[in-house]
Protein backbone atom coordinates (compact mmCIF):
# COMPACT_ATOMS: atom_id res chain seq x y z
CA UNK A 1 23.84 28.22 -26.53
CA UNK A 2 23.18 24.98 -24.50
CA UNK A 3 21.89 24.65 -20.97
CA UNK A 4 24.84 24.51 -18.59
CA UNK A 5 23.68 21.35 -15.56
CA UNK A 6 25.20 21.37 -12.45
CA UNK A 7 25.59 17.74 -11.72
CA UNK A 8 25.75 18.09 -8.05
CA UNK A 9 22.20 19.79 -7.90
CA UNK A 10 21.18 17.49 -10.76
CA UNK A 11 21.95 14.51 -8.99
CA UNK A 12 20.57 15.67 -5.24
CA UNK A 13 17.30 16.76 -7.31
CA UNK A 14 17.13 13.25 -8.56
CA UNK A 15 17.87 11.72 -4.76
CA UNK A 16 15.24 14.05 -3.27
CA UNK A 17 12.56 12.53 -6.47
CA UNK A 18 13.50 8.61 -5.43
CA UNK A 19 13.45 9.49 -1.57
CA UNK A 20 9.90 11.43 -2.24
CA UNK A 21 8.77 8.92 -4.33
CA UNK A 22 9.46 6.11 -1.98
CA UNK A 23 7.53 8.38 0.77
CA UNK A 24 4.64 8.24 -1.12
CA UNK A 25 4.58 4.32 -1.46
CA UNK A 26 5.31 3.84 2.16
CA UNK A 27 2.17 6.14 3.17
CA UNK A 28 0.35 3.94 1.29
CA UNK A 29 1.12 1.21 2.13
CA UNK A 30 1.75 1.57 6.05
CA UNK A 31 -0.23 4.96 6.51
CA UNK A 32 -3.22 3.14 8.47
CA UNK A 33 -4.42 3.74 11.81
CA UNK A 34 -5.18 1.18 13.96
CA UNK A 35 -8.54 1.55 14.10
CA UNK A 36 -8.82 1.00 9.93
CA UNK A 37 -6.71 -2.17 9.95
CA UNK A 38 -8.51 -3.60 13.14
CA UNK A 39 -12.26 -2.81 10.70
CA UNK A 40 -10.56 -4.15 7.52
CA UNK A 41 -9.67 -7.57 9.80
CA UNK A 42 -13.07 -7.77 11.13
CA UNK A 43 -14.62 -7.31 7.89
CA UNK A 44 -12.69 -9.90 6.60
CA UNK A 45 -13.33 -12.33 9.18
CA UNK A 46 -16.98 -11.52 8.63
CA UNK A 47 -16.73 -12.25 4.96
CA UNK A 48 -15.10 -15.21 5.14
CA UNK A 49 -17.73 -16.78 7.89
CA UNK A 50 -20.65 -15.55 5.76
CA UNK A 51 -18.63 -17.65 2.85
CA UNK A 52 -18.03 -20.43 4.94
CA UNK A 53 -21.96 -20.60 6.15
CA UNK A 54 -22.91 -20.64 2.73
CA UNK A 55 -21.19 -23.85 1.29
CA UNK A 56 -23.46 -26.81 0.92
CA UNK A 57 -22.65 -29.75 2.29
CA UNK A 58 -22.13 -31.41 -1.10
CA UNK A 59 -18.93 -29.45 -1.31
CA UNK A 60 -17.18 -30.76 1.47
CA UNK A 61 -16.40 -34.17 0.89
C-alpha cells in the first residue's frame, strides 16, 4: 500500500522548515550584542591604522 500525505500538514511542515530555517540565518547574522560589534569595529579600526602605519612612503605617490 502507499503512504497516504495530508497536504495540509505537509505543506505547514514545509512553512515551519523555511520559517526555521530563515531563523537560523537571521541569528547569525544579527544575533550580536553590542558589546561584540563595538570590539569587532575597534579591532578593525586598529588593523587598518597598523596597515596604514606600515606603508612606505614610496607607495603613496
Amino acid at each position: 500500500m502507499t503512504n497516504i500525505v495530508n497536504l495540509r500538514q505537509a505543506r505547514k511542515a514545509k512553512a515551519r522548515m523555511d520559517k526555521a530555517q530563515v531563523a537560523q540565518e537571521n541569528r547569525a547574522r544579527f544575533g550580536r550584542t553590542k558589546a561584540q560589534r563595538l570590539a569587532d569595529t575597534q579591532e578593525e579600526q586598529r588593523r587598518a591604522a597598523l596597515l596604514d602605519g606600515a606603508r612606505s612612503e614610496s607607495e603613496e605617490g
